[in-house]
N, C-alpha and C. Protein backbone atom coordinates (compact mmCIF):
# COMPACT_ATOMS: atom_id res chain seq x y z
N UNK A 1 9.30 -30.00 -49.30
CA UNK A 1 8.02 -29.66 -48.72
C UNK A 1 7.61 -28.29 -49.27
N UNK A 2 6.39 -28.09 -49.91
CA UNK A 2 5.93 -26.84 -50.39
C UNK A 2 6.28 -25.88 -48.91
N UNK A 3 5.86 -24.60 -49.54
CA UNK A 3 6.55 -23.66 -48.71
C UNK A 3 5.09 -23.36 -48.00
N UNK A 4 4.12 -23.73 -48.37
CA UNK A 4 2.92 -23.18 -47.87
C UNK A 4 2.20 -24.11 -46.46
N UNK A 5 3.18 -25.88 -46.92
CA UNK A 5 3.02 -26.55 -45.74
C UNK A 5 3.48 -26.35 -44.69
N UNK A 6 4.92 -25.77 -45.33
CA UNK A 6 6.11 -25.50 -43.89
C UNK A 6 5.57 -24.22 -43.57
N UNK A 7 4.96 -23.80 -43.97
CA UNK A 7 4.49 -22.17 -42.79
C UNK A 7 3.29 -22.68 -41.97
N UNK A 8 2.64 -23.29 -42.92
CA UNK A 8 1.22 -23.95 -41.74
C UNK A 8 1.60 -24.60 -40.66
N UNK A 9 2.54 -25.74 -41.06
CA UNK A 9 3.68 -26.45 -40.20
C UNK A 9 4.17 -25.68 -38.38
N UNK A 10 4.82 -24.66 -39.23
CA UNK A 10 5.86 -23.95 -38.19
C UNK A 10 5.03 -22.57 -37.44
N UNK A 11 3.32 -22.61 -38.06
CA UNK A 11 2.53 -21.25 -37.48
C UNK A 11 1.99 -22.24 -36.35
N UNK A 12 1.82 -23.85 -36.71
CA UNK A 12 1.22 -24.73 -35.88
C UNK A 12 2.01 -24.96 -34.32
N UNK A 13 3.21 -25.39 -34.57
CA UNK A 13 4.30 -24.99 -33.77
C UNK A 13 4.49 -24.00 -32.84
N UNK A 14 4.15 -23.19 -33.46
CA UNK A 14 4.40 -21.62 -32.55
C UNK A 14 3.35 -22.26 -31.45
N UNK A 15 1.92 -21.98 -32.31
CA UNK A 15 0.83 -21.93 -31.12
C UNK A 15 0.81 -22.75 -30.06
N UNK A 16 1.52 -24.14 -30.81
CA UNK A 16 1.32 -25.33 -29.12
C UNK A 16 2.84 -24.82 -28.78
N UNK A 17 3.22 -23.87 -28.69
CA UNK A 17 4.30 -23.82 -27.68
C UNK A 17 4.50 -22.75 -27.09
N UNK A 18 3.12 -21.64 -27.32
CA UNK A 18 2.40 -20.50 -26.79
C UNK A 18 1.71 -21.41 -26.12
N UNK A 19 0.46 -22.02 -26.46
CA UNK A 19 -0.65 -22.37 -25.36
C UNK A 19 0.05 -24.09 -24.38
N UNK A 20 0.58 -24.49 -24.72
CA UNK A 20 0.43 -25.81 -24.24
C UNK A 20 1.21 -24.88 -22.76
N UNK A 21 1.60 -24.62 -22.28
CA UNK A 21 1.83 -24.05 -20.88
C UNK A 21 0.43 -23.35 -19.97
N UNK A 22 0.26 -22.77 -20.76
CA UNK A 22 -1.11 -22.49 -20.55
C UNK A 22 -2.32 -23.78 -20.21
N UNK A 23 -2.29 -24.50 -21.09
CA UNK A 23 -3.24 -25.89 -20.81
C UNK A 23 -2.61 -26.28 -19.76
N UNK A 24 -1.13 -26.84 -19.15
CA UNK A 24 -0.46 -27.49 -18.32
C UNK A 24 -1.19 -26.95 -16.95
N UNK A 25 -0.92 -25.21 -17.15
CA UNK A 25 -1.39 -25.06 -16.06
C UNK A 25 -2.88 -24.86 -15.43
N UNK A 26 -3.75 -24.51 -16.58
CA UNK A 26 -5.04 -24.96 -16.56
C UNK A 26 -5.23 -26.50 -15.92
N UNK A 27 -4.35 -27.32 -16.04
CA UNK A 27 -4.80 -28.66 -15.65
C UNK A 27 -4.37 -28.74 -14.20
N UNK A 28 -3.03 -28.18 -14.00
CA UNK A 28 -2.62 -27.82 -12.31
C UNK A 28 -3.90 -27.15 -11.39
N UNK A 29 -4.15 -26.15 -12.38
CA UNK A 29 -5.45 -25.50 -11.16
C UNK A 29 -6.43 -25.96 -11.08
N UNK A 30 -7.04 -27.04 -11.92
CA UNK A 30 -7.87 -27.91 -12.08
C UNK A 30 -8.08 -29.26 -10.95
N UNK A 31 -6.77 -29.40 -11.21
CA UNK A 31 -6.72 -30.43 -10.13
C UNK A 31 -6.15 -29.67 -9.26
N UNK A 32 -5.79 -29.00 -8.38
CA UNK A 32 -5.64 -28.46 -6.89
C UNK A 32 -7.19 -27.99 -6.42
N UNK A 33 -7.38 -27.48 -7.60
CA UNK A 33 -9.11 -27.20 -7.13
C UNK A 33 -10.15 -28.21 -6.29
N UNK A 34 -9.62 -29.30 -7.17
CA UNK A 34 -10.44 -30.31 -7.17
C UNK A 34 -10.07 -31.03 -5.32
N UNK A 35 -9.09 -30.93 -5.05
CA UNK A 35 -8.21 -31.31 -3.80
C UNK A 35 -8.70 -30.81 -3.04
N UNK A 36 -9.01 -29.40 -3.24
CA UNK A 36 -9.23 -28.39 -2.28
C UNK A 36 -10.68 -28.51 -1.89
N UNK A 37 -11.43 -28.97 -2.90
CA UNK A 37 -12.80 -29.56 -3.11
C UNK A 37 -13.28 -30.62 -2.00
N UNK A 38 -11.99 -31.22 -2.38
CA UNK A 38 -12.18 -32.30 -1.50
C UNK A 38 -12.27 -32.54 -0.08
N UNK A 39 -10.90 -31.79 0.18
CA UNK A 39 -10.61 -31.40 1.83
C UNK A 39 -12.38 -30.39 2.12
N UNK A 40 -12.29 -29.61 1.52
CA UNK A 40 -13.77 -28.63 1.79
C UNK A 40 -14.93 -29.53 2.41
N UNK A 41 -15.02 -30.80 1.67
CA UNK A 41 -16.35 -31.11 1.36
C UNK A 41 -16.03 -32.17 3.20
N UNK A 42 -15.06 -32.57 3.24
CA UNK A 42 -14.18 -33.59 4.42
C UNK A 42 -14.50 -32.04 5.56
N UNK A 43 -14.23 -31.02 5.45
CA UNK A 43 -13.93 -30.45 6.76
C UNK A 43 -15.39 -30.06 6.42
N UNK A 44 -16.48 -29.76 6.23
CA UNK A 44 -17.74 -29.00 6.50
C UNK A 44 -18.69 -30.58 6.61
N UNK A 45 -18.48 -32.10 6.23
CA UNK A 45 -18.71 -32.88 7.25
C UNK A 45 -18.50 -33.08 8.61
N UNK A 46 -16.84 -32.53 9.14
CA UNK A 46 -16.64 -32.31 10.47
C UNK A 46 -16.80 -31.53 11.18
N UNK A 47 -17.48 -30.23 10.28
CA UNK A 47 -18.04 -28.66 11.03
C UNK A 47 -18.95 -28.34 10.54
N UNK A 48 -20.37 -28.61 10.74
CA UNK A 48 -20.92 -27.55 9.84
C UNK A 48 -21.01 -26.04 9.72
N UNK A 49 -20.20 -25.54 10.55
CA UNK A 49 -20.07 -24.42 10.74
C UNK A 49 -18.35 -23.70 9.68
N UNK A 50 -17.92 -24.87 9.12
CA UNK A 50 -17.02 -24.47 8.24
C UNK A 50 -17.08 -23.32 6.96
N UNK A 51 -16.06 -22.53 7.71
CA UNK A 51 -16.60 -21.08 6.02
C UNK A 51 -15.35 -20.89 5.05
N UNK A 52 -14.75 -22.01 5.35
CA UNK A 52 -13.35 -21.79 3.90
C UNK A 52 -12.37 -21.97 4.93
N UNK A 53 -11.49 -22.20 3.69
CA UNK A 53 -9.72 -21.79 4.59
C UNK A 53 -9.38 -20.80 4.60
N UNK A 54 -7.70 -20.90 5.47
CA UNK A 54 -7.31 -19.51 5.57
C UNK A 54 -6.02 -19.81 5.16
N UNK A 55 -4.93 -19.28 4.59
CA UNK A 55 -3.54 -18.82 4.00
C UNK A 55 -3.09 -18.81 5.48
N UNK A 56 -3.53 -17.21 6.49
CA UNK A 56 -2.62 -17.15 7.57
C UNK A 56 -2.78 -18.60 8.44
N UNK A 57 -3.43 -19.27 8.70
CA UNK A 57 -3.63 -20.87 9.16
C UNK A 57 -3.15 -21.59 8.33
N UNK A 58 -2.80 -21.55 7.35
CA UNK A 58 -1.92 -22.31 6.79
C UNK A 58 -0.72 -21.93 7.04
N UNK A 59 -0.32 -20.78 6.96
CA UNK A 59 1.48 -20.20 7.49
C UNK A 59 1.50 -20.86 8.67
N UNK A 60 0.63 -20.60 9.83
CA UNK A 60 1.33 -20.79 10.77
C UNK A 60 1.29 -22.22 10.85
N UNK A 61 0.13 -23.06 10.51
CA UNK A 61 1.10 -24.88 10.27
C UNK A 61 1.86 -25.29 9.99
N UNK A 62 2.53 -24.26 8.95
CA UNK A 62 3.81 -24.51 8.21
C UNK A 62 4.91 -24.25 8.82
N UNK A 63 4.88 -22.85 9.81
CA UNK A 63 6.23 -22.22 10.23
C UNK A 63 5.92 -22.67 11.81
N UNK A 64 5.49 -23.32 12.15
CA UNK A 64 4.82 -23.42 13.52
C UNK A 64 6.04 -24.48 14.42
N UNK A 65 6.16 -24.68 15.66
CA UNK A 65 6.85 -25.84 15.83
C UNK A 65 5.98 -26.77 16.57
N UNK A 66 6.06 -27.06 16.12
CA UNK A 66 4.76 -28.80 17.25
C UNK A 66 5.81 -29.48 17.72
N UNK A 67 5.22 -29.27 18.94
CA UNK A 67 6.35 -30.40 20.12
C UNK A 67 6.00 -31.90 20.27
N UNK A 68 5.19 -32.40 19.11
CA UNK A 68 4.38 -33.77 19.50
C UNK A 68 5.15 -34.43 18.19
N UNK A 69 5.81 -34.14 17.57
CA UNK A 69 6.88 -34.24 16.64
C UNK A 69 7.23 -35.21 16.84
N UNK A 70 7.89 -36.60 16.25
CA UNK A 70 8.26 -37.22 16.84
C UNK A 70 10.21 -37.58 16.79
N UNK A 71 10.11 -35.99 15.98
CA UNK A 71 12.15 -35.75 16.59
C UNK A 71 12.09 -34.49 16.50
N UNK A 72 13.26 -34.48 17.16
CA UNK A 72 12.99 -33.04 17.84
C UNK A 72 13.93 -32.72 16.88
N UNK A 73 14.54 -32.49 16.25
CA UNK A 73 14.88 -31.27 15.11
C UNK A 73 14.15 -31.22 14.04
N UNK A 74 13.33 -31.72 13.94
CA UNK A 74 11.92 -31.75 12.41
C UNK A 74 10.93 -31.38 13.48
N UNK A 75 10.52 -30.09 13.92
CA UNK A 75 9.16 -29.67 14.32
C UNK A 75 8.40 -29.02 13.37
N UNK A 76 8.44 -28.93 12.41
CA UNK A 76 7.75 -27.78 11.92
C UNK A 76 8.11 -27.94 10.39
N UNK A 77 6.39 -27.90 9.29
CA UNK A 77 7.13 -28.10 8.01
C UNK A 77 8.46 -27.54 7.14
N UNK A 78 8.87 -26.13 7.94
CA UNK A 78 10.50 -25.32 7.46
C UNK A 78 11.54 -25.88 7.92
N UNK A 79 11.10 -26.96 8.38
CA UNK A 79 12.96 -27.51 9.01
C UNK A 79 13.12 -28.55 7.90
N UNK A 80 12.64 -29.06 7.01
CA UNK A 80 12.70 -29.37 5.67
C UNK A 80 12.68 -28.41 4.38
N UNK A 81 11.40 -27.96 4.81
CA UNK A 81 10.83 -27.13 3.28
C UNK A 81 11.96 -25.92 3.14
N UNK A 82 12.52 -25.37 4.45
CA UNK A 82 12.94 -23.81 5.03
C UNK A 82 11.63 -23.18 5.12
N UNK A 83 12.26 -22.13 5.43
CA UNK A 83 11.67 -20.84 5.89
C UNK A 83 10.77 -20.03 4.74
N UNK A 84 11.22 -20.19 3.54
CA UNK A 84 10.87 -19.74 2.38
C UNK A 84 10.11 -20.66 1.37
N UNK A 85 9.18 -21.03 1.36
CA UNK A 85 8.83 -22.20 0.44
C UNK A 85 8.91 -21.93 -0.74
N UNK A 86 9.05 -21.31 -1.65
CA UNK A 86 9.57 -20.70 -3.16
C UNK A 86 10.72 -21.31 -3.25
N UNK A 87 11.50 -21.77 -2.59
CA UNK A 87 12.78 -21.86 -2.57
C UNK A 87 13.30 -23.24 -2.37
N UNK A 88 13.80 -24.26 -2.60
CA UNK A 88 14.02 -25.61 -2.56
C UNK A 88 14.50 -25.84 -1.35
N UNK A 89 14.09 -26.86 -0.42
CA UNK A 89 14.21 -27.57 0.90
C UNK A 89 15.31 -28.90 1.18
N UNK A 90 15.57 -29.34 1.60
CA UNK A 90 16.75 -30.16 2.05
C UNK A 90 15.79 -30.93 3.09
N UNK A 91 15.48 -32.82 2.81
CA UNK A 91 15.04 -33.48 3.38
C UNK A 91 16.32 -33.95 4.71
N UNK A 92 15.68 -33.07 6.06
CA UNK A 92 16.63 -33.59 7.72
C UNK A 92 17.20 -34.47 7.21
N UNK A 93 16.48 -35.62 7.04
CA UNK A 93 16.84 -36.89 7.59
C UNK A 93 18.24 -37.83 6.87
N UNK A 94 17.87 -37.23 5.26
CA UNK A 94 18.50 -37.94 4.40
C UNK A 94 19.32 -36.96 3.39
N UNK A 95 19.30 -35.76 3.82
CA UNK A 95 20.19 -34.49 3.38
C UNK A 95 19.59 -34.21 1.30
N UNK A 96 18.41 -35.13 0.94
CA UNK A 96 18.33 -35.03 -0.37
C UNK A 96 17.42 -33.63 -0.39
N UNK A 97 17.90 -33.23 -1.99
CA UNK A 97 16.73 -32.24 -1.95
C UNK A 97 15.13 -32.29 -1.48
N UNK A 98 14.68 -31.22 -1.66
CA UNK A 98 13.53 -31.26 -1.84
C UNK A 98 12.75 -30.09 -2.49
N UNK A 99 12.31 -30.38 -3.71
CA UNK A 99 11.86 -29.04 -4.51
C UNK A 99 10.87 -28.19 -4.01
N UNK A 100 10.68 -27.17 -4.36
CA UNK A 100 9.78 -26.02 -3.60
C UNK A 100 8.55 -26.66 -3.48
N UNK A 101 8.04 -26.08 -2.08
CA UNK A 101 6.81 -26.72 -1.78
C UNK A 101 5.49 -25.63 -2.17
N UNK A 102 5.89 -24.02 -2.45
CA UNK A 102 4.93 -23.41 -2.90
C UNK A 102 4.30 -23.34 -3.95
N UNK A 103 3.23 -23.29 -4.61
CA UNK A 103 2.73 -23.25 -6.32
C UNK A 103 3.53 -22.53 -7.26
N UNK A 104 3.63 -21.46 -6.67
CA UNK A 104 4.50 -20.19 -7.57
C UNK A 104 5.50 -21.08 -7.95
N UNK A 105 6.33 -21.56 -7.46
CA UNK A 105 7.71 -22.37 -7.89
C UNK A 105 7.57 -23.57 -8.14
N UNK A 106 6.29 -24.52 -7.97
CA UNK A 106 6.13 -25.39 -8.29
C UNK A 106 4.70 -26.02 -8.67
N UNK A 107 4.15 -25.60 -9.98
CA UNK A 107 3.02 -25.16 -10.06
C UNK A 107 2.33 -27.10 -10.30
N UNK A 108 2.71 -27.99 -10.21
CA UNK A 108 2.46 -29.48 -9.72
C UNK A 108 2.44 -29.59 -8.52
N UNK A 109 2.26 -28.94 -7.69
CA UNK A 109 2.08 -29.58 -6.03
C UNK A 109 0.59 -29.07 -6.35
N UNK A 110 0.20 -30.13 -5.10
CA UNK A 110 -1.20 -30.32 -4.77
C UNK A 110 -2.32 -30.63 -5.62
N UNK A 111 -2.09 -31.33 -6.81
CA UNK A 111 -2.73 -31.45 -7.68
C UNK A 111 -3.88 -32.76 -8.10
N UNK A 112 -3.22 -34.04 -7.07
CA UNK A 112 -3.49 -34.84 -7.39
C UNK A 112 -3.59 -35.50 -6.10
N UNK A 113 -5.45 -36.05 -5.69
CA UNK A 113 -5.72 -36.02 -3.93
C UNK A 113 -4.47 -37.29 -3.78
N UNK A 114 -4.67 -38.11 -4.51
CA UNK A 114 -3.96 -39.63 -3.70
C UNK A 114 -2.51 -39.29 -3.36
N UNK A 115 -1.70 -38.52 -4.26
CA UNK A 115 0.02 -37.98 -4.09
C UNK A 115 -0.69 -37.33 -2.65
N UNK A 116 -1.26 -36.30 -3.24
CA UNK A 116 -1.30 -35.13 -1.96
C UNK A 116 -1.73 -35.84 -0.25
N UNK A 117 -2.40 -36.92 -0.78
CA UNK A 117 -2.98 -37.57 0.67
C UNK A 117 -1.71 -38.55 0.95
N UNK A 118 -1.04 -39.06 0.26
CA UNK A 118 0.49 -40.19 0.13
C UNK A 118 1.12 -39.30 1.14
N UNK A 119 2.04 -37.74 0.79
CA UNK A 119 2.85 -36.85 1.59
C UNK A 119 1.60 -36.18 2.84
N UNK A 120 0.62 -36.19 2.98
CA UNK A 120 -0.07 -35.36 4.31
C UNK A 120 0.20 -36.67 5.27
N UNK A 121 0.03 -37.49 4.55
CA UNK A 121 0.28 -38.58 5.94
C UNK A 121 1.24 -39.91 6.20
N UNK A 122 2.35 -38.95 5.43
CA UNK A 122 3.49 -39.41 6.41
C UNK A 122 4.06 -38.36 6.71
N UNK A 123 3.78 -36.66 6.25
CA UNK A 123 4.53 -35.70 7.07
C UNK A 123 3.86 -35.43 8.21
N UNK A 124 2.50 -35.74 8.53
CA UNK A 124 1.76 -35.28 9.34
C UNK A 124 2.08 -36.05 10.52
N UNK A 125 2.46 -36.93 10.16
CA UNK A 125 2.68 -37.83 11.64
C UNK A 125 4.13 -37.74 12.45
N UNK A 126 4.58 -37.33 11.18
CA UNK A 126 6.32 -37.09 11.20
C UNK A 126 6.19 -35.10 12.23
N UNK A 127 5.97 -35.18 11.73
CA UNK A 127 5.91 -33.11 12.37
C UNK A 127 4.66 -32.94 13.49
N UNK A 128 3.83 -33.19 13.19
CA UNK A 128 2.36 -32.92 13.90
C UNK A 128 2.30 -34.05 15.18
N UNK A 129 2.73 -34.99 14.59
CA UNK A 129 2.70 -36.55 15.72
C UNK A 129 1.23 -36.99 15.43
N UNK A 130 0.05 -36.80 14.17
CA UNK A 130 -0.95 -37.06 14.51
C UNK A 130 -1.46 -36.85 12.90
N UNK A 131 -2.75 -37.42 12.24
CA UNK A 131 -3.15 -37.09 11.33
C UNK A 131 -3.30 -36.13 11.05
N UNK A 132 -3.37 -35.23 9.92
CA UNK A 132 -3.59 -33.53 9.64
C UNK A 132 -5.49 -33.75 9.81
N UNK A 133 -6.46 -32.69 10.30
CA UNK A 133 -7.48 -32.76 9.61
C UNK A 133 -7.76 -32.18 8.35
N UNK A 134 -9.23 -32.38 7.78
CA UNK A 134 -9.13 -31.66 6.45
C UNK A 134 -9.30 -29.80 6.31
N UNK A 135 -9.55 -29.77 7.15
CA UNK A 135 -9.11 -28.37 7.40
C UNK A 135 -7.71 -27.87 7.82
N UNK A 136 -6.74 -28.65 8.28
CA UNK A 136 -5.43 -28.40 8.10
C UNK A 136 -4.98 -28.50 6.59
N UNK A 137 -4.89 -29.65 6.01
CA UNK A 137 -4.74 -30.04 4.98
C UNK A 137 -4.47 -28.43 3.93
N UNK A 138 -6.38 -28.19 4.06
CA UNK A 138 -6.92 -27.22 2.75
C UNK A 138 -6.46 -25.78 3.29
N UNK A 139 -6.13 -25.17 4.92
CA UNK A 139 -5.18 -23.86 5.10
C UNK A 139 -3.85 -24.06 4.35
N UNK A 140 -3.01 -25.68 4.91
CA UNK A 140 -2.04 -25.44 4.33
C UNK A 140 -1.48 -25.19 2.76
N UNK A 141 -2.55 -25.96 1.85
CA UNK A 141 -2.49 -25.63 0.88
C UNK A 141 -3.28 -24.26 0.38
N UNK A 142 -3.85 -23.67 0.76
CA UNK A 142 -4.60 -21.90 0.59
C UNK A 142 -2.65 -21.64 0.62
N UNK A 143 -2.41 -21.37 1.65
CA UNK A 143 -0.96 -21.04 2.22
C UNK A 143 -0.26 -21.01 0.73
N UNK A 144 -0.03 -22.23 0.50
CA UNK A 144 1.58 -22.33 -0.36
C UNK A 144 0.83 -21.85 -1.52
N UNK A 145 -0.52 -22.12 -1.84
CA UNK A 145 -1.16 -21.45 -3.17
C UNK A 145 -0.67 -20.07 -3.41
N UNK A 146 -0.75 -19.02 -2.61
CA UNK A 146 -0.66 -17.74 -2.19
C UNK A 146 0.49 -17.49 -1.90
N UNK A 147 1.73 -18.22 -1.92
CA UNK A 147 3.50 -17.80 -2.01
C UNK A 147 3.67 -18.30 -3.49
């Protein structure tokens, strides 16, 4: 191979392995956006008085214990996730992992409404005893965005 291909070659290389992380995550915030879009557009049909989410309303859904639970050692999304969401969680029930639920550590959560709507409602019923609304939903994710 001429020497002038293999440098074009291997300068080509470099760059998609500088930017393609960059695109990956351009496409993560793209689609969480879009989620977040979604829940927005769902909770200011159910309020018109809706002015955004909040992070601290999202903590406390997360670290909170709801007694409508429907077992009593899973009240609250940290008795899976822990206490730390950066940090990998242990599913109660079935002792398997469970990878970090915050962006920072797991910059694929919340990205994609149908996954994201798949886990809100079967944890929601599991912890909460009840559907999340879309204003739960879009605090809790502000929340883990922001750890």
């Amino acid at each position: 191979m001429p020497i002038r291909t293999l440098l074009t070659c291997t300068l080509c290389l470099s760059f998609a392995v500088v930017l393609a992380p960059a695109a990956w995550a351009d496409q993560n915030s793209a689609g969480r956006a879009a989620v977040l879009a979604a829940y927005a557009a769902q909770a200011r049909k159910a309020d018109a008085n809706f002015t955004g989410f909040s992070a601290a309303r999202g903590e406390l859904l997360y670290s909170s214990r709801h007694l409508k639970a429907r077992r009593a050692d899973i009240q609250a999304c940290a008795a899976c996730h822990g206490a730390d969401p950066t940090k990998p969680g242990e599913n109660a029930r079935t002792g398997r992992p469970i990878d970090p639920v915050a962006v920072s550590a797991n910059p694929k959560r919340f990205t994609a409404l149908e996954n994201t709507e798949k886990w809100f409602g079967r944890n929601c019923k599991e912890i909460i005893g009840r559907d999340c609304t879309a204003l739960e939903k879009g605090d809790y994710i502000t929340y883990l965005q922001s750890r």
